[in-house]
C-alpha atoms as a PDB file:
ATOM      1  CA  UNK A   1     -20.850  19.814  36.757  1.00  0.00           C
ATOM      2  CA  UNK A   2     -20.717  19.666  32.984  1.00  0.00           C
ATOM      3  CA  UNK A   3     -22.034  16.890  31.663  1.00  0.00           C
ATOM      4  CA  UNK A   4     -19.372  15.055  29.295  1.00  0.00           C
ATOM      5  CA  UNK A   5     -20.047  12.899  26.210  1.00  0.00           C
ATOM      6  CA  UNK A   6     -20.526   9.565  26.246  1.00  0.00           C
ATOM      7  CA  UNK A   7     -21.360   6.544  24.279  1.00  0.00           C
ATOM      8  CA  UNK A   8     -24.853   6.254  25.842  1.00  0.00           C
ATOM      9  CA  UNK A   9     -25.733   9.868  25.659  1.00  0.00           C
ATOM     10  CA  UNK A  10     -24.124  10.872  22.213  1.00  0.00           C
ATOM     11  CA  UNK A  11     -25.966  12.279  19.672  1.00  0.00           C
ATOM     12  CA  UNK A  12     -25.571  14.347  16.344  1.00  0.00           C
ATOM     13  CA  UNK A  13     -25.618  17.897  16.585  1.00  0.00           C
ATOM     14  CA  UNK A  14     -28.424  20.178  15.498  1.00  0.00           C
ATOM     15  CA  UNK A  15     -29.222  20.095  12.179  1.00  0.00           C
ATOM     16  CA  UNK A  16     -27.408  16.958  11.116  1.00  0.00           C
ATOM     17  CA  UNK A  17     -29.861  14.750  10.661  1.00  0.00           C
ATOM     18  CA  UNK A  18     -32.580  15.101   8.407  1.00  0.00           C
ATOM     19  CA  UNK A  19     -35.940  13.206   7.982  1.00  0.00           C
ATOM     20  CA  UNK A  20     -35.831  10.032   5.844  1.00  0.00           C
ATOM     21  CA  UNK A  21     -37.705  10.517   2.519  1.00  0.00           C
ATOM     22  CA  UNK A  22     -41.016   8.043   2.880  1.00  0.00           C
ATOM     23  CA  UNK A  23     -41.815   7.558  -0.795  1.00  0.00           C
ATOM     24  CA  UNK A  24     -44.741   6.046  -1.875  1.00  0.00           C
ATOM     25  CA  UNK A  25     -47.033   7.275   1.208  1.00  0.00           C
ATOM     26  CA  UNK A  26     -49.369   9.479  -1.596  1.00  0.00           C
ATOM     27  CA  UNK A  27     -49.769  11.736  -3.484  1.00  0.00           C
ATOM     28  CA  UNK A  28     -49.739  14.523  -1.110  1.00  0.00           C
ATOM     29  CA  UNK A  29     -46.330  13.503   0.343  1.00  0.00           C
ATOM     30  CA  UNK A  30     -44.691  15.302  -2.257  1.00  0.00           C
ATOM     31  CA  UNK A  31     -43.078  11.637  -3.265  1.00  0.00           C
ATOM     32  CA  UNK A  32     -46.288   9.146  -4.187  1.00  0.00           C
ATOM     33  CA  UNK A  33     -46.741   7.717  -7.561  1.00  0.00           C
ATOM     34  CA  UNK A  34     -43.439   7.542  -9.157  1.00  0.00           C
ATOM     35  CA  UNK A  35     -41.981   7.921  -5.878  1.00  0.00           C
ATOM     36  CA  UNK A  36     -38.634  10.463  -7.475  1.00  0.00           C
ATOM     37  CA  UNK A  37     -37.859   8.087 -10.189  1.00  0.00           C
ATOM     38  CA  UNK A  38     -39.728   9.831 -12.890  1.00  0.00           C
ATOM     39  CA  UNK A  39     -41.470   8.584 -15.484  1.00  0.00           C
ATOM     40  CA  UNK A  40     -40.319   4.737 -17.072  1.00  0.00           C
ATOM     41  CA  UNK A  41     -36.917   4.054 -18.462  1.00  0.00           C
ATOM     42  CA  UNK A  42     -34.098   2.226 -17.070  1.00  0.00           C
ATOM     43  CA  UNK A  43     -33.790   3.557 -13.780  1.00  0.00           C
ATOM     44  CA  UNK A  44     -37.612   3.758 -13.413  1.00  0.00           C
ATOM     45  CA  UNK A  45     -37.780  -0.089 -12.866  1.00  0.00           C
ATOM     46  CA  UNK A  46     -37.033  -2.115 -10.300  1.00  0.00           C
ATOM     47  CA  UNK A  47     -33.214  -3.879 -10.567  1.00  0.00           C
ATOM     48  CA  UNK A  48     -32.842  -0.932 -13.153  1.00  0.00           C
ATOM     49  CA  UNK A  49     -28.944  -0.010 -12.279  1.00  0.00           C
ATOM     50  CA  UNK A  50     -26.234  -0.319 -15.358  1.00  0.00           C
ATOM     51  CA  UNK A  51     -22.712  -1.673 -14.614  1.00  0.00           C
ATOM     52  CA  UNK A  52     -19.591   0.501 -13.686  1.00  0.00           C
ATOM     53  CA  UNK A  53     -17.854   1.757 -17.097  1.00  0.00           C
ATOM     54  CA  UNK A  54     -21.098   1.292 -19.087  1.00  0.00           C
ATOM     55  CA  UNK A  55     -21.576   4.400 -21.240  1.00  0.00           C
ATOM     56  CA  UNK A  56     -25.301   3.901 -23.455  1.00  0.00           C
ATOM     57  CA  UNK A  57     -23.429   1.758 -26.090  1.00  0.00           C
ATOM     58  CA  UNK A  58     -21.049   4.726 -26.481  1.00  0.00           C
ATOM     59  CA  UNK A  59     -17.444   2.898 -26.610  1.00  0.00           C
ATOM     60  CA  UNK A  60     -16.634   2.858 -23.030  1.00  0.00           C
ATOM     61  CA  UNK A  61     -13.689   5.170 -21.875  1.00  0.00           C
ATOM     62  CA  UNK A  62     -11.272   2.178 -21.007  1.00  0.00           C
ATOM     63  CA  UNK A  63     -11.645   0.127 -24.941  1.00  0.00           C
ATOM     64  CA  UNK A  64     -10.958   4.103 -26.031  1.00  0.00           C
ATOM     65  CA  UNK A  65      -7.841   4.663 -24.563  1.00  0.00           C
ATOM     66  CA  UNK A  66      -4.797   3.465 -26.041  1.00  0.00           C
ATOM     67  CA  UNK A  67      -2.908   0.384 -23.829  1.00  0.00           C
ATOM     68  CA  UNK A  68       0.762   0.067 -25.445  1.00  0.00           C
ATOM     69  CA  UNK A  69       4.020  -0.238 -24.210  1.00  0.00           C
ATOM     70  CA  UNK A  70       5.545  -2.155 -21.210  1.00  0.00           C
ATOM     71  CA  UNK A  71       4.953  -2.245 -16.892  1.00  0.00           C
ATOM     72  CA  UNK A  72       7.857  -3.861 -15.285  1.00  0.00           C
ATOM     73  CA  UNK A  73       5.761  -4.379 -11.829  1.00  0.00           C
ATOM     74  CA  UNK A  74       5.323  -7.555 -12.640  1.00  0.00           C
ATOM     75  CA  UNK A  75       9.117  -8.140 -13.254  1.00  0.00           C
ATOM     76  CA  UNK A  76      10.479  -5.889 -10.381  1.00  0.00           C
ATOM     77  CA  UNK A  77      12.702  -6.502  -7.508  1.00  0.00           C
ATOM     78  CA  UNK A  78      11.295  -5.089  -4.492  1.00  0.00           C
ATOM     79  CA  UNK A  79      13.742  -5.076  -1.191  1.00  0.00           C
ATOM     80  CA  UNK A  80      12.188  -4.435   2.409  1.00  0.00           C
ATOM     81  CA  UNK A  81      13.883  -1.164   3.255  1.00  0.00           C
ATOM     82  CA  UNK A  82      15.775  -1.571   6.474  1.00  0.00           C
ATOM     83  CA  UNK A  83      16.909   2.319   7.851  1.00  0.00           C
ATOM     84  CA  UNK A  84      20.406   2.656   9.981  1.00  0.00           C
ATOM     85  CA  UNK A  85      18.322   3.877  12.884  1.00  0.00           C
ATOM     86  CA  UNK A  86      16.086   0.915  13.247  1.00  0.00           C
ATOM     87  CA  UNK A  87      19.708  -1.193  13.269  1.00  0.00           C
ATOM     88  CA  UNK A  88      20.673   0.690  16.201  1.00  0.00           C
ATOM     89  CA  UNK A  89      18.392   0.141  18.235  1.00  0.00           C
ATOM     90  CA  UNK A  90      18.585  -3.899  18.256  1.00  0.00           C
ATOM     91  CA  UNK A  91      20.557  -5.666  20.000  1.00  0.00           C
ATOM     92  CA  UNK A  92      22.057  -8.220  17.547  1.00  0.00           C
ATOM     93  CA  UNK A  93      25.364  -9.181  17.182  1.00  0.00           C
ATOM     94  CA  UNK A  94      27.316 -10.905  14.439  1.00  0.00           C
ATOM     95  CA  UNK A  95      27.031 -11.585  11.264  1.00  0.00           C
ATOM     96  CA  UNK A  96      23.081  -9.813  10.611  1.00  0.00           C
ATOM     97  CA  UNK A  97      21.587 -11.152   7.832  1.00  0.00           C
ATOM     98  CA  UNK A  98      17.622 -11.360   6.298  1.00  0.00           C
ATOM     99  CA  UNK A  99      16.563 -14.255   8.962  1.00  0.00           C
ATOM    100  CA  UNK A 100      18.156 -12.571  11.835  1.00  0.00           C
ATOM    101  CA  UNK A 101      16.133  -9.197  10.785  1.00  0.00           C
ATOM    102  CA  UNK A 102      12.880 -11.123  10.493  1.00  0.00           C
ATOM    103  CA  UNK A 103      13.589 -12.402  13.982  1.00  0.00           C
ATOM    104  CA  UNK A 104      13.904  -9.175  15.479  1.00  0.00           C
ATOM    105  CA  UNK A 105      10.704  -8.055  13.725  1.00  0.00           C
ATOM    106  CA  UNK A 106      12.629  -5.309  11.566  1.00  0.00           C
ATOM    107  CA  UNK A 107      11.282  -6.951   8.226  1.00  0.00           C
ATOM    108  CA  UNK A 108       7.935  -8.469   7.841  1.00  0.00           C
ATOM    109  CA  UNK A 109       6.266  -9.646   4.661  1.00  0.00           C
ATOM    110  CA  UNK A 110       7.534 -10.753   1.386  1.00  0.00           C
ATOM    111  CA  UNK A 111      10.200  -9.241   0.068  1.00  0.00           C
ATOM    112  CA  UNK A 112      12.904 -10.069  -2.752  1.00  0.00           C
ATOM    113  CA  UNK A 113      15.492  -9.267  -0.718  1.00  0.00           C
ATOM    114  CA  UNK A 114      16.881  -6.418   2.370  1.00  0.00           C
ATOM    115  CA  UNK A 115      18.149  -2.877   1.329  1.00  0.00           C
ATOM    116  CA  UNK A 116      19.704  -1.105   3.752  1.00  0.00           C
ATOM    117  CA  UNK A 117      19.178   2.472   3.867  1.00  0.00           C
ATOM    118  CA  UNK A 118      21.030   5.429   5.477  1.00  0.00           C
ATOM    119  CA  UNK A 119      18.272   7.346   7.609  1.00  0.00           C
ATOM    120  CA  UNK A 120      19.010   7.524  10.850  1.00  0.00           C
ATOM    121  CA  UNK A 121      23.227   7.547  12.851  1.00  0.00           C
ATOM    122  CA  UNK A 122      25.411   4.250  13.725  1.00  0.00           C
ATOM    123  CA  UNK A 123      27.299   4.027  16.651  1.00  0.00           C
ATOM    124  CA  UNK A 124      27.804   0.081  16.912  1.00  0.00           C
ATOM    125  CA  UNK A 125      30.213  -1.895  14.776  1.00  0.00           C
ATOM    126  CA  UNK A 126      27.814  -4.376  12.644  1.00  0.00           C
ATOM    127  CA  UNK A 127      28.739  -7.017  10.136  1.00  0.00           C
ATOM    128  CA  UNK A 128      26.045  -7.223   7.354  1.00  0.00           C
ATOM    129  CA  UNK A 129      24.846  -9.861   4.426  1.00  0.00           C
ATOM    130  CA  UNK A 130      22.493  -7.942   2.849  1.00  0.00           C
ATOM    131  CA  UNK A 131      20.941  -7.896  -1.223  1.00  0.00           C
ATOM    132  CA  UNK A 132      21.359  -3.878  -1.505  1.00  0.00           C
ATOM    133  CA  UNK A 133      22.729  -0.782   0.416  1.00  0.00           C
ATOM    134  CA  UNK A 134      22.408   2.738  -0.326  1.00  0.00           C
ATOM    135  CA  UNK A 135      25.847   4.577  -0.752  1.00  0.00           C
ATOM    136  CA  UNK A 136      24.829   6.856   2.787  1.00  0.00           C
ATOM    137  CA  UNK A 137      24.921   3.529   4.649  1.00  0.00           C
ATOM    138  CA  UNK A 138      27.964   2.219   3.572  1.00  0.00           C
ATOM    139  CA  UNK A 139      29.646   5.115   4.134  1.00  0.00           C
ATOM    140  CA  UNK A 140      27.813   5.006   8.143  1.00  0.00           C
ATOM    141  CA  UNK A 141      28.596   1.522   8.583  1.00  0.00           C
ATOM    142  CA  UNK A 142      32.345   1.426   7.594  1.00  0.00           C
ATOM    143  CA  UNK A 143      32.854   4.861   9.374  1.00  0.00           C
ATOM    144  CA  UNK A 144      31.638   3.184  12.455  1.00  0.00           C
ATOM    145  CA  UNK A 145      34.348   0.293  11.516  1.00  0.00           C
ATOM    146  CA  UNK A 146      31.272  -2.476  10.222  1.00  0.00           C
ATOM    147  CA  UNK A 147      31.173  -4.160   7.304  1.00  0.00           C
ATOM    148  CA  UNK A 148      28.756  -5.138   4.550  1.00  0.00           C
ATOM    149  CA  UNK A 149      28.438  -8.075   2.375  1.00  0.00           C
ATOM    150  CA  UNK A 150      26.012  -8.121  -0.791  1.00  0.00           C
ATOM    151  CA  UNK A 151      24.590 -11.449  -1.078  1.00  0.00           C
ATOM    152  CA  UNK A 152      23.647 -12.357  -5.022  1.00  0.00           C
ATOM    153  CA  UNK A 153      20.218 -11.447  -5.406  1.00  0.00           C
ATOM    154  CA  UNK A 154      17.914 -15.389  -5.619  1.00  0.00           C
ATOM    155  CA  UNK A 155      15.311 -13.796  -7.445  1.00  0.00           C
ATOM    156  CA  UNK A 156      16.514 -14.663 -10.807  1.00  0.00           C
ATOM    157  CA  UNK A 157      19.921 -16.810 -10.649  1.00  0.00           C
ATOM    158  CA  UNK A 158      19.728 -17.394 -14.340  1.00  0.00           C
ATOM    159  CA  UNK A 159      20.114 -13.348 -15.049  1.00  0.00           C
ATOM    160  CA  UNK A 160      22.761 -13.054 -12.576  1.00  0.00           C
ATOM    161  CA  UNK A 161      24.508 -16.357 -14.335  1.00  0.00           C
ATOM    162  CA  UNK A 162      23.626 -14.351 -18.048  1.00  0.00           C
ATOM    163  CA  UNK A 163      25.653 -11.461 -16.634  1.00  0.00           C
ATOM    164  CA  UNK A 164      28.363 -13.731 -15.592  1.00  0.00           C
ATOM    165  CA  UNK A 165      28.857 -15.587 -18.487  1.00  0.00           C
ATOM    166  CA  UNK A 166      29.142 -12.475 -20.610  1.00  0.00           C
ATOM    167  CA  UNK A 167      31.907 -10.677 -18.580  1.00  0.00           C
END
């Protein structure tokens, strides 16, 4: 019978593993004295290591490159994608909304908002209150004789009241 592997008999194969450097056993160990670290300088001595980015006094890569302009992650509105398939397979009825998703374990974390996307086929008639749908799923859940509801996004009322009062 051929022996199989396990945890208590496992070991690398052939050639894997190679003998640990001793350094400082003498000079006829091919490592004494300086033991590979040369001859003085920085990272002859001991605690001798220079931080990450640090270039000799040279200006560092990151003060040399340019930092303009604008990142909108910090402004964003990011909506926990919900796909059509994953909405056919629960068993929910009524008005589905954010809470009754997180209930069913569909969306997890923190999130802005739901967006519903179209990946996947409908067969059930669902009413939604979601923030966002793709144009696929719309199309899916009305063909299937749903309907959808966009709820005003909460994330920042006083934009949605700027738009408002301009129109």
């Amino acid at each position: 019978m051929a022996s199989s592997i396990r945890l208590h008999n496992s070991k690398p194969r052939p050639g894997a593993r190679h003998r640990v450097k001793r350094l400082g056993c003498g000079e006829s160990s091919g490592h004494g004295k300086t033991s590979g670290k040369g001859h003085k300088g920085q990272k002859a001595r001991s605690g001798g290591s220079i931080r990450l980015g640090f270039e000799g006094g040279q200006m560092p890569l990151i003060r040399r490159i340019p930092k303009r302009g604008f990142n909108n992650t910090a402004f964003r509105t990011s909506y926990a994608p919900v796909n059509l398939g994953a909405l056919e397979k629960l068993d929910l009825s009524g008005t589905i909304d954010e809470q009754a998703l997180r209930k069913a374990g569909v969306v997890n974390g923190t999130w802005h908002g739901v967006k519903v996307l179209g990946d996947g086929n409908l067969t059930k008639k669902l009413s939604l209150k979601v923030d966002a749908i793709s144009a696929s799923a719309r199309e899916k859940i009305e063909k299937a004789g749903g309907s959808v509801e966009l709820v005003a996004a909460k994330v920042y009322p006083e934009r949605n009241s700027a738009k408002k009062a301009k129109a």
